[in-house]
N, C-alpha and C. Protein backbone atom coordinates (compact mmCIF):
# COMPACT_ATOMS: atom_id res chain seq x y z
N UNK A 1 14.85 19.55 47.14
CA UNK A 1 13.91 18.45 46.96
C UNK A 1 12.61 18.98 46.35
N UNK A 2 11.96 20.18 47.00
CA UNK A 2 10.74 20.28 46.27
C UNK A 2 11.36 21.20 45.00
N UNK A 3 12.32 21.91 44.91
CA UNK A 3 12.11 22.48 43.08
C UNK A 3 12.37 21.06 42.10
N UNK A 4 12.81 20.58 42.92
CA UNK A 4 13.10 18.96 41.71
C UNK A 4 12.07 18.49 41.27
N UNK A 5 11.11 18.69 42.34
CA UNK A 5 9.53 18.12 42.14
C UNK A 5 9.25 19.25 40.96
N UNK A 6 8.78 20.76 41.41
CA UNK A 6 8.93 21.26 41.15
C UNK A 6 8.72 21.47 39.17
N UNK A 7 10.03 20.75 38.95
CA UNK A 7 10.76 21.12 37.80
C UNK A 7 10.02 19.86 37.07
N UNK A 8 9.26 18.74 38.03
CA UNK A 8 8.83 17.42 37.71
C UNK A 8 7.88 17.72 36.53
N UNK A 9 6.82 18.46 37.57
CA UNK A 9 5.71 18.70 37.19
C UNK A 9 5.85 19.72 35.89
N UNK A 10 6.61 20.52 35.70
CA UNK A 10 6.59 21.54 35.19
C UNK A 10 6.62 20.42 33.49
N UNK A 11 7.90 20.11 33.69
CA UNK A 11 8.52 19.58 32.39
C UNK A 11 7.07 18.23 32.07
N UNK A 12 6.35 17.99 32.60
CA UNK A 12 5.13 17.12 32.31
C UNK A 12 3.73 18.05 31.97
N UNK A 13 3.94 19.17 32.10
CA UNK A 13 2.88 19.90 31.90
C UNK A 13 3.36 20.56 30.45
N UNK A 14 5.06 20.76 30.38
CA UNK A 14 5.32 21.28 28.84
C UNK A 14 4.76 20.47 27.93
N UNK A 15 5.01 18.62 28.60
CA UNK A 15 4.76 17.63 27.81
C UNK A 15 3.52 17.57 27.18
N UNK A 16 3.01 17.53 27.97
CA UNK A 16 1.54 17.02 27.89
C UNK A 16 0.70 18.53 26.78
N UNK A 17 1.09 19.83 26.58
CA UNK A 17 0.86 20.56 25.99
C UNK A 17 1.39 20.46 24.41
N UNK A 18 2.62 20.02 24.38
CA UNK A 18 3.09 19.13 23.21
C UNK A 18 2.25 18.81 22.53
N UNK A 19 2.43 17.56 23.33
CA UNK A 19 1.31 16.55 22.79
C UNK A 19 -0.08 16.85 22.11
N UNK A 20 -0.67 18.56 22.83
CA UNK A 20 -2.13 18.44 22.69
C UNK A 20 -1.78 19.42 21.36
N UNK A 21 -0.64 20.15 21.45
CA UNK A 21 -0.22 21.34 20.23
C UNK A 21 -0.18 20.12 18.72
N UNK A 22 0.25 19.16 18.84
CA UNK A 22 1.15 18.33 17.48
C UNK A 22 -0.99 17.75 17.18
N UNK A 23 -1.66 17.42 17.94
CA UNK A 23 -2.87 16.96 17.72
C UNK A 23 -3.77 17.69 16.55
C-alpha cells in the first residue's frame, strides 16, 4: 500500500518536471 503511494508521488513529480523541462 504505501510503495503504491509511493510510486504515486514519484510518477507526479517525473510529471510535473516534464512539464517544467518542455517550458
Amino acid at each position: 500500500m504505501v510503495q503504491t503511494c509511493y510510486t504515486v508521488v514519484l510518477g507526479y513529480i517525473a510529471y510535473l518536471l516534464n512539464k517544467v523541462s518542455k517550458e
